[in-house]
N, C-alpha and C. Protein backbone atom coordinates (compact mmCIF):
# COMPACT_ATOMS: atom_id res chain seq x y z
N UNK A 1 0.83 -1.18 0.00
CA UNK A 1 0.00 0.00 0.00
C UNK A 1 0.88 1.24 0.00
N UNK A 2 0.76 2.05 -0.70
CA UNK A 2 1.00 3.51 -1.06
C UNK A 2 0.48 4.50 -0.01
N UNK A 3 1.30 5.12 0.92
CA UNK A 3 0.86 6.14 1.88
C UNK A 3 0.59 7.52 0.81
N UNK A 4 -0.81 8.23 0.68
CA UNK A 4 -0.74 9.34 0.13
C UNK A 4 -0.27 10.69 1.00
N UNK A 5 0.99 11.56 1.18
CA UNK A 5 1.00 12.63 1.20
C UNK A 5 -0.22 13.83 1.59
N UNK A 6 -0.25 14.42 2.49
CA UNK A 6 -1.34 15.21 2.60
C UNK A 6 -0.72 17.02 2.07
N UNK A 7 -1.17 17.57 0.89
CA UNK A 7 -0.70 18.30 0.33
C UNK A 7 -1.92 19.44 -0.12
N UNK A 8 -1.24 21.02 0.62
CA UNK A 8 -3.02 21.61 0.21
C UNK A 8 -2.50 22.75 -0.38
N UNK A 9 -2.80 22.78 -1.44
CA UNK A 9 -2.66 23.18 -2.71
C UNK A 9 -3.74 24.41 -3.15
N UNK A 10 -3.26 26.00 -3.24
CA UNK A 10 -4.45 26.86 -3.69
C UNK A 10 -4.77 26.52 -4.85
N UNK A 11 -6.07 26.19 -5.24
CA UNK A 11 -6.96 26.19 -6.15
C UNK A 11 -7.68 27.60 -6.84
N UNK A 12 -7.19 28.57 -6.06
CA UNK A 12 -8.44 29.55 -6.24
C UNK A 12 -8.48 30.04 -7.43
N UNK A 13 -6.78 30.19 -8.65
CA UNK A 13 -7.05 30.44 -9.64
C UNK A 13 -6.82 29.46 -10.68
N UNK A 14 -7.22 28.20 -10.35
CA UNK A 14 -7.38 27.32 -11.12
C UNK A 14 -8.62 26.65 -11.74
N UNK A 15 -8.53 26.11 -12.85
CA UNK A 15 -9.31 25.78 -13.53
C UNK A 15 -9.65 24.03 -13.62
N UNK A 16 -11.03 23.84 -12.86
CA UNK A 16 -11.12 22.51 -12.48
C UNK A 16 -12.16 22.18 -13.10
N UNK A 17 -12.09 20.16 -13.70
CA UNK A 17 -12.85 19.74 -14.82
C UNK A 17 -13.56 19.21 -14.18
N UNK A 18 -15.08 19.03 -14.10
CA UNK A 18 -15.34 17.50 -13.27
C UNK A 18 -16.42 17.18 -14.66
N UNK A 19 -15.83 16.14 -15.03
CA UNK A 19 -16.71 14.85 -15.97
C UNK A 19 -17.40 13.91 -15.13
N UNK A 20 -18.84 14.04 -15.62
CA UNK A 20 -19.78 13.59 -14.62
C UNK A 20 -20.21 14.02 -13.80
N UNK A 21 -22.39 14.03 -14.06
CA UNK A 21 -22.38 14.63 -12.48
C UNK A 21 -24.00 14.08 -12.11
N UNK A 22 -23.54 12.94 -11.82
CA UNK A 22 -24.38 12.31 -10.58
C UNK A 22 -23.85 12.43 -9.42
N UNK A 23 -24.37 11.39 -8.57
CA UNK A 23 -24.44 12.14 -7.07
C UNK A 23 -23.17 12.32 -6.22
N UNK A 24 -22.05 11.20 -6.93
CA UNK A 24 -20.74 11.53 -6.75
C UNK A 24 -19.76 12.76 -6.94
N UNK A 25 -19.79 13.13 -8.15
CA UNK A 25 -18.93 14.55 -8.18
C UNK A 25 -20.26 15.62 -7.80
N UNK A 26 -21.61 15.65 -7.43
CA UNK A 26 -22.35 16.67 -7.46
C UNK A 26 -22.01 16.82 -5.73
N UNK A 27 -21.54 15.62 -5.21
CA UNK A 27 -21.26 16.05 -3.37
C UNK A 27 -19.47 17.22 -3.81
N UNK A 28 -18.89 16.21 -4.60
CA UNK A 28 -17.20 16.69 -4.59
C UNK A 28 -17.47 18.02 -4.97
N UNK A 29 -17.88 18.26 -6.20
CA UNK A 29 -18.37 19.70 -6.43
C UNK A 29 -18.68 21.07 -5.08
N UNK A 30 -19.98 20.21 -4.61
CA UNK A 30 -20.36 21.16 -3.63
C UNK A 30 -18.91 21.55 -2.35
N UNK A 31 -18.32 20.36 -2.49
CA UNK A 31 -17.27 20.44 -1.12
C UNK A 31 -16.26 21.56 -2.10
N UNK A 32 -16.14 21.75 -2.82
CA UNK A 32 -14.99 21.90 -3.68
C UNK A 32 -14.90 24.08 -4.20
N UNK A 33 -16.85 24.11 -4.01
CA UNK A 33 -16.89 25.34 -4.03
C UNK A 33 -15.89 26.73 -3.97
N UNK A 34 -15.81 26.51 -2.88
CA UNK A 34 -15.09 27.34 -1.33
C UNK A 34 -13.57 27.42 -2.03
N UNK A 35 -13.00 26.50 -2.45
CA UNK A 35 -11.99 26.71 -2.93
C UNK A 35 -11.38 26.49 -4.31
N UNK A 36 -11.96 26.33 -5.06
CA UNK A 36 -11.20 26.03 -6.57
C UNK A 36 -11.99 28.11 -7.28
N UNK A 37 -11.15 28.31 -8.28
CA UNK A 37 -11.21 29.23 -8.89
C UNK A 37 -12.68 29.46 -9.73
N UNK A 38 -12.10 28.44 -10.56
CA UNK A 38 -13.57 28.01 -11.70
C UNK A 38 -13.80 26.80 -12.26
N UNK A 39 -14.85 26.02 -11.90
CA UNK A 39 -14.98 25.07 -12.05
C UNK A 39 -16.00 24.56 -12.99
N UNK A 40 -15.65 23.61 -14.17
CA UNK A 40 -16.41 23.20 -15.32
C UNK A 40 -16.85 22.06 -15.07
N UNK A 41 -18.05 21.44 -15.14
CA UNK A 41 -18.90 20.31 -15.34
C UNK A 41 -19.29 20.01 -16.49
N UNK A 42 -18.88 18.68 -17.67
CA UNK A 42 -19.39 18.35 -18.47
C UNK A 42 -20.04 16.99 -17.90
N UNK A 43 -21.35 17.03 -18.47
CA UNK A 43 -22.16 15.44 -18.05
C UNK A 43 -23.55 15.78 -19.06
N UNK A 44 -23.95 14.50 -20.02
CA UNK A 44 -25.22 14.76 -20.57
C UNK A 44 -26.54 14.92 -20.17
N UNK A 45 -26.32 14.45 -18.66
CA UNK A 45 -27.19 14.48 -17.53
C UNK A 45 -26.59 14.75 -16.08
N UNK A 46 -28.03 15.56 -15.27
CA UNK A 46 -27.24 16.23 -14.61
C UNK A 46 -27.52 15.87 -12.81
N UNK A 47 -27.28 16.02 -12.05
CA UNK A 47 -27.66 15.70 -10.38
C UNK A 47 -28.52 17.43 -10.17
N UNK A 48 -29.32 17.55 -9.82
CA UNK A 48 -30.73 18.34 -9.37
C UNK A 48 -29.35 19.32 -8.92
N UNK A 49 -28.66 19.14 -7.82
CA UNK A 49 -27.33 20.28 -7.07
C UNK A 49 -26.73 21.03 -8.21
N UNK A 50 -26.05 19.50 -9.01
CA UNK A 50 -25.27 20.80 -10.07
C UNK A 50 -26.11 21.78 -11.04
N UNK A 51 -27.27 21.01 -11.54
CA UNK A 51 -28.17 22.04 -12.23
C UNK A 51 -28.42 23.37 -10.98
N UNK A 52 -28.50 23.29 -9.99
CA UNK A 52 -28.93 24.33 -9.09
C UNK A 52 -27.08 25.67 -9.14
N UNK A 53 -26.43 24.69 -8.97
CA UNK A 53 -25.25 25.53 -9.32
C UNK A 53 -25.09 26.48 -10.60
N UNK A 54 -25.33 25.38 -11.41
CA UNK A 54 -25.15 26.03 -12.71
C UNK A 54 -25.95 27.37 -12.60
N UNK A 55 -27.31 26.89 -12.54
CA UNK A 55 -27.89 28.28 -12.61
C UNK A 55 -27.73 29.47 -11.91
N UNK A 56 -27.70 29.09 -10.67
CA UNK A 56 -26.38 30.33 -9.95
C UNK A 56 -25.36 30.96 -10.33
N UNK A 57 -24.80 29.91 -11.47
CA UNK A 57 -23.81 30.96 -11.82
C UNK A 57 -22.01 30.54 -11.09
N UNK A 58 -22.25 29.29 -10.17
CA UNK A 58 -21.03 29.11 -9.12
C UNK A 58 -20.48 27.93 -10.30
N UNK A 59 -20.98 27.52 -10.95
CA UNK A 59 -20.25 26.56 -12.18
C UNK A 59 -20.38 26.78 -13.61
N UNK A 60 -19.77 26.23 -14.44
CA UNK A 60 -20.28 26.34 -15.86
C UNK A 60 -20.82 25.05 -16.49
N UNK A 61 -21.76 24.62 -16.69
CA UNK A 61 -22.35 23.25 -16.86
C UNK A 61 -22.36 23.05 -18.33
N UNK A 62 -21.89 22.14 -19.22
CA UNK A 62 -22.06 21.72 -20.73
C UNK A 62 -22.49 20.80 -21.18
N UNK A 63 -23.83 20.46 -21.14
CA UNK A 63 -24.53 19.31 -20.84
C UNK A 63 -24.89 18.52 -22.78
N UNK A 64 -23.63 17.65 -22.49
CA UNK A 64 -23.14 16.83 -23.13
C UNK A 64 -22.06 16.27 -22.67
N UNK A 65 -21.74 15.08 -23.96
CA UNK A 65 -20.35 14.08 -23.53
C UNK A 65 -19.10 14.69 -23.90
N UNK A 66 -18.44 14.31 -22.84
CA UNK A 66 -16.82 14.78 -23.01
C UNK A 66 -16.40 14.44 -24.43
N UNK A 67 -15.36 15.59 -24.55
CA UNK A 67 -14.87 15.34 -25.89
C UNK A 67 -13.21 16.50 -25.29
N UNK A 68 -12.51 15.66 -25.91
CA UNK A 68 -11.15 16.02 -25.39
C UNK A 68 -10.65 17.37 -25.87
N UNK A 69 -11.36 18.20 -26.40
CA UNK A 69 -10.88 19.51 -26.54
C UNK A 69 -11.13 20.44 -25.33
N UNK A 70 -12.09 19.68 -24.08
CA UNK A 70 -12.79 20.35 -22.92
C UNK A 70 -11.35 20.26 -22.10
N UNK A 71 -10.40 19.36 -22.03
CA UNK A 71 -9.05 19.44 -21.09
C UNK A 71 -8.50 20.87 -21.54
N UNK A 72 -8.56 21.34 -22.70
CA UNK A 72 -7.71 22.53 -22.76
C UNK A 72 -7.78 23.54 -21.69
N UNK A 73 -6.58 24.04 -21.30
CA UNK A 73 -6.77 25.04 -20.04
C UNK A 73 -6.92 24.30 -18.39
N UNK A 74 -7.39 23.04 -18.51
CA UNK A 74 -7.05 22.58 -17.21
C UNK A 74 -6.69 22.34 -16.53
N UNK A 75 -6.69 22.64 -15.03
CA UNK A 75 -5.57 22.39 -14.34
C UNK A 75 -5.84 21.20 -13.06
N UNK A 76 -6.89 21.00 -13.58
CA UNK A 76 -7.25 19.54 -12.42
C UNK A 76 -8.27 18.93 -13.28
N UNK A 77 -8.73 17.81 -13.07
CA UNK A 77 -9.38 16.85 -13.81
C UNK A 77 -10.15 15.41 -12.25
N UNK A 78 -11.73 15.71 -12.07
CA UNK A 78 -11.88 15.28 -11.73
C UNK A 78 -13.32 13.75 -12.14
N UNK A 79 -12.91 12.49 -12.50
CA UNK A 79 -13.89 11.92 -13.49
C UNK A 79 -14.61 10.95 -12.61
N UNK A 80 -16.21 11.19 -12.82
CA UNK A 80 -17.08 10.05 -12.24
C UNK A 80 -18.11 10.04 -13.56
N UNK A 81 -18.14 9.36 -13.87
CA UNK A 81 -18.92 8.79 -15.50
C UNK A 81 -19.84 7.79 -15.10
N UNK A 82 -19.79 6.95 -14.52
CA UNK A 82 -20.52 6.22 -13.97
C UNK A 82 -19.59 4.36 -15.07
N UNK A 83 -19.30 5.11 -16.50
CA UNK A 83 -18.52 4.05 -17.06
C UNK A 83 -17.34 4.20 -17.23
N UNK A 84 -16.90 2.61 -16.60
CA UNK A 84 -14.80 2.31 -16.41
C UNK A 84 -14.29 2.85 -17.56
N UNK A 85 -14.58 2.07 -18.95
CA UNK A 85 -14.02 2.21 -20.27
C UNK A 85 -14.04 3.71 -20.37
N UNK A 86 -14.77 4.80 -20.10
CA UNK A 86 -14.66 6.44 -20.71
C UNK A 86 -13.94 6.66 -19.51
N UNK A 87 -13.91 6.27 -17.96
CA UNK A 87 -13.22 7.11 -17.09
C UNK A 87 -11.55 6.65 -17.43
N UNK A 88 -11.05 5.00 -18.15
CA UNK A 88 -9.93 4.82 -18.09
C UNK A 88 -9.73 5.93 -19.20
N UNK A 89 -10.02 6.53 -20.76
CA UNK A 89 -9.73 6.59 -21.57
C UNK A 89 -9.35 8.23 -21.13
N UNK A 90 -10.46 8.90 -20.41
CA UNK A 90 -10.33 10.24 -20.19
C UNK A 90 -9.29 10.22 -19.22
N UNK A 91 -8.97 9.55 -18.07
CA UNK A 91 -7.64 9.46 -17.08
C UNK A 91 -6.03 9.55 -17.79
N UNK A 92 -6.70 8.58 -19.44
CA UNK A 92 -5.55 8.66 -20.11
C UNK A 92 -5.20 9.35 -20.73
N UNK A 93 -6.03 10.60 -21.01
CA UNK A 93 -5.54 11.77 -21.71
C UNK A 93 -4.81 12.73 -20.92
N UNK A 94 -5.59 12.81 -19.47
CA UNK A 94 -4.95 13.93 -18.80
C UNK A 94 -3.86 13.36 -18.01
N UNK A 95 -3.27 11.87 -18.14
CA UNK A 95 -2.21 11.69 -18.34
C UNK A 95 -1.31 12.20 -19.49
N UNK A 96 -1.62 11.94 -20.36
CA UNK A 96 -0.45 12.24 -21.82
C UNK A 96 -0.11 13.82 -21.45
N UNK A 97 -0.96 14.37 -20.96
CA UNK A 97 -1.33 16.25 -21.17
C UNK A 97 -0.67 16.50 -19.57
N UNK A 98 -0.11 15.98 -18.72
CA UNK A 98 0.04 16.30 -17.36
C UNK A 98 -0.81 17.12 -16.64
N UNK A 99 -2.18 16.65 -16.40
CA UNK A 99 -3.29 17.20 -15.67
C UNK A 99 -3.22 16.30 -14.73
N UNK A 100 -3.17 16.46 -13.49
CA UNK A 100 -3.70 15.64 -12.54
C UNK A 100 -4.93 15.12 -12.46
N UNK A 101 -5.37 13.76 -12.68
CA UNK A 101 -6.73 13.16 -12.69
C UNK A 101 -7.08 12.31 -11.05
N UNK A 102 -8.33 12.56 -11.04
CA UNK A 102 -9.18 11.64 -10.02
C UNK A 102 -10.21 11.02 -10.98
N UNK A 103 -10.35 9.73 -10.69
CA UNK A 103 -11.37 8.49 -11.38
C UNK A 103 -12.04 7.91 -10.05
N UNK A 104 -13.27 8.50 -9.83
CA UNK A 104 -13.91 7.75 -8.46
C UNK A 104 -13.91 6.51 -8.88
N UNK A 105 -14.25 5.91 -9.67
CA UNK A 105 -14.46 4.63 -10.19
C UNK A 105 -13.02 3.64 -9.80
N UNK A 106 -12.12 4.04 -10.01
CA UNK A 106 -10.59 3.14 -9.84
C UNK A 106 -9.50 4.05 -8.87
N UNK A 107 -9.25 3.56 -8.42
CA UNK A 107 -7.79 4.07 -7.53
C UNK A 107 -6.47 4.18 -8.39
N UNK A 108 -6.21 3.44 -9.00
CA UNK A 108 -5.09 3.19 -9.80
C UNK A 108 -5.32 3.97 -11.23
N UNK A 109 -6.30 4.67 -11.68
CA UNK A 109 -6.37 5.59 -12.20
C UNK A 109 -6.23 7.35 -11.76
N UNK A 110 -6.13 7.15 -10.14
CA UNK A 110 -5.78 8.10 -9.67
C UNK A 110 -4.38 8.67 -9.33
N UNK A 111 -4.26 10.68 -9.81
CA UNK A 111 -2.68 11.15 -9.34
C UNK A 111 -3.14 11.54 -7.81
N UNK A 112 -4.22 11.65 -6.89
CA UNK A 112 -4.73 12.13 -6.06
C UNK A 112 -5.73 11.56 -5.67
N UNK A 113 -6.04 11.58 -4.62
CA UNK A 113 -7.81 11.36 -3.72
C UNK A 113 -8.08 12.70 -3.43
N UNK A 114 -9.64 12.40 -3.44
CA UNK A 114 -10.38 13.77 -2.67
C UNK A 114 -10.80 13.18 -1.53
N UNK A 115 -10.03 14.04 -0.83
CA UNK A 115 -9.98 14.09 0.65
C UNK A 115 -11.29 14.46 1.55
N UNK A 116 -11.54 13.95 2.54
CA UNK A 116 -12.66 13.86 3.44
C UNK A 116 -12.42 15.74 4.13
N UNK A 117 -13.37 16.05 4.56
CA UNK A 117 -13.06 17.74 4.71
C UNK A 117 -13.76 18.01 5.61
N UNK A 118 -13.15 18.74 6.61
CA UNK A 118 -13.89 19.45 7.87
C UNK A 118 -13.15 20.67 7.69
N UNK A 119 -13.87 21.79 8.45
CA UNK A 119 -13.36 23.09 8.64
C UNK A 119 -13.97 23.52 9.59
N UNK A 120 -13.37 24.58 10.00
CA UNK A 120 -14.04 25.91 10.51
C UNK A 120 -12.62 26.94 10.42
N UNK A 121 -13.06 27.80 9.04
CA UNK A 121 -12.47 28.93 8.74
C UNK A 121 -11.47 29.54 9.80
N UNK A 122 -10.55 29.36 9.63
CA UNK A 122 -9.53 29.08 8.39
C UNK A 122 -8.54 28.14 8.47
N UNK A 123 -9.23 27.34 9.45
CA UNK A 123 -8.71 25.64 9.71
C UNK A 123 -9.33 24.94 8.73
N UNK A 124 -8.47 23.72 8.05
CA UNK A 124 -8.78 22.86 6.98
C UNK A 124 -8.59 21.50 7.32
N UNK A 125 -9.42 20.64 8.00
CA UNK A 125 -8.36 19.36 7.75
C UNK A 125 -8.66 18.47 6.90
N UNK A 126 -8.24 17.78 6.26
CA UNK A 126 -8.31 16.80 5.10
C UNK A 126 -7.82 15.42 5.42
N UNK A 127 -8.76 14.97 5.11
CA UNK A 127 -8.57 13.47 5.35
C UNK A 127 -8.52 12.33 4.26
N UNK A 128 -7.98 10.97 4.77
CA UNK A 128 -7.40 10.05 3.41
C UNK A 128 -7.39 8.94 4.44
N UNK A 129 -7.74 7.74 3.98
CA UNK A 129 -7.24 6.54 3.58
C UNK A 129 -6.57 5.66 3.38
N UNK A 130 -5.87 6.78 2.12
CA UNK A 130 -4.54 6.32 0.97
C UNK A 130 -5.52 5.29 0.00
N UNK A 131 -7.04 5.47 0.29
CA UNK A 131 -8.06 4.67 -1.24
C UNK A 131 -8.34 3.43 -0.45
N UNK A 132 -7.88 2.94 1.12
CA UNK A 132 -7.71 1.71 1.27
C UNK A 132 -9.22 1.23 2.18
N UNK A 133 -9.37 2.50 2.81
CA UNK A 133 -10.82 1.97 3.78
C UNK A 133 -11.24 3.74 3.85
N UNK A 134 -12.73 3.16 2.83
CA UNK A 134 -13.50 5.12 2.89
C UNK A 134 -14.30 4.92 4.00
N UNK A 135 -14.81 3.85 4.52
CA UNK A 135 -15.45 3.98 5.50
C UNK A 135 -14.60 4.60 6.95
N UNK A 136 -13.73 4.04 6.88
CA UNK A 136 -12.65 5.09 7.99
C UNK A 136 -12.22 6.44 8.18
N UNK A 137 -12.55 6.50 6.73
CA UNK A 137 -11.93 7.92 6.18
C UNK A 137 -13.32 9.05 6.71
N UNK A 138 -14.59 8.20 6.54
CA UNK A 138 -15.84 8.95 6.62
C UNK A 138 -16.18 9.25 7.82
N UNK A 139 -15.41 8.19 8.89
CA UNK A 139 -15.62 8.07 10.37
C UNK A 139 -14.79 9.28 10.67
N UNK A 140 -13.56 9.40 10.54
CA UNK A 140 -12.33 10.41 10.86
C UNK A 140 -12.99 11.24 10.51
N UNK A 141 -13.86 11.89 9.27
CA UNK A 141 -14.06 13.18 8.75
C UNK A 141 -15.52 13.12 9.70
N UNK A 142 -16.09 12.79 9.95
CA UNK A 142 -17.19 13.06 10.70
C UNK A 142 -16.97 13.58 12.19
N UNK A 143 -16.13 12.92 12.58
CA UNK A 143 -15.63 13.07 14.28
C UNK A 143 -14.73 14.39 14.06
N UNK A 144 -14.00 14.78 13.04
CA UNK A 144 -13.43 16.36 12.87
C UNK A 144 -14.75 17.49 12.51
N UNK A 145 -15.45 17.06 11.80
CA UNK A 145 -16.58 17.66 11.20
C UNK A 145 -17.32 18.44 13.10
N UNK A 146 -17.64 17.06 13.44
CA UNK A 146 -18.22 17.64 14.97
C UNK A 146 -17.51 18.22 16.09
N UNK A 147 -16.17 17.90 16.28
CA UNK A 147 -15.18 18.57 17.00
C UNK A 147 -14.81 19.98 16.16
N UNK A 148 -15.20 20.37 14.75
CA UNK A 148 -14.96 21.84 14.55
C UNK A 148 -16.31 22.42 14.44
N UNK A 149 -17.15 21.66 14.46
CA UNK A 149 -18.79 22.22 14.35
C UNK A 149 -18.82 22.94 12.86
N UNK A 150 -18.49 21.48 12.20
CA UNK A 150 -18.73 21.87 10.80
C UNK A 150 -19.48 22.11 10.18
N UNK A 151 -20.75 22.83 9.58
CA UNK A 151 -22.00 22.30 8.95
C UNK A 151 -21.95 22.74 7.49
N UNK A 152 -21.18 22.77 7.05
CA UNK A 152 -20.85 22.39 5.30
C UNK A 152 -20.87 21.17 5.20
């Protein structure tokens, strides 16, 4: 097993992809708000949250299928498709292109995990795994969540 590094990284003027958005990247999304710059959602269908985003105005939604001219400009790449075959193929582009990818679907398609998250401004803590037990990971982030009186 691979220990992941805990590494926190400003996002604020970066440009983040998330392919797919059912109920998986529509939670990562919402956690993800607060700190990424600008964040793009392509999915042909959408989770009720991100349509609510979109229309707000806090995302840019392109409701259709990925097509690899959408990596241009990116600086993070996050993929839940719901299918292996498009999440390996898209993991493998923003490999060739040095984008850092997340594939909820596979671990070993991942340069990163998204980390379990508690706060209270302008404390961050982030939590991991290392991909090996999320149920632990969910326990740890819950018990920080209530010891900072998180309610994000």
């Amino acid at each position: 097993m691979s220990l992941y590094f805990p590494l926190f990284v400003d996002l604020s003027q970066k440009n983040i992809l998330f392919v797919g958005a059912g109920a998986v990247n529509a939670a990562r999304i919402h956690k993800m708000l607060d700190f990424a710059g600008h964040i793009t959602v392509v999915a042909p269908e959408t989770d009720p949250v991100v349509q609510m985003l979109a229309e707000a105005g806090r995302v840019t939604l392109l409701r259709r299928r990925f097509d690899e001219s959408d990596l241009e400009n990116m600086d993070m790449v996050l993929i839940s498709t719901g299918h292996a075959g498009t999440d390996v193929r898209i993991a493998g582009m923003c490999r060739r292109l040095g984008i850092p990818v997340n594939a909820a679907s596979d671990k070993s398609l991942c340069d990163f995990y998204f980390p379990g998250i508690a706060r209270k401004d302008p404390l961050v803590v982030g939590i991991t795994a290392s991909g090996e037990d999320h149920r632990m990971a969910a326990e740890a982030t819950a018990f920080f969540k209530k010891i900072l009186k998180d309610e994000n």
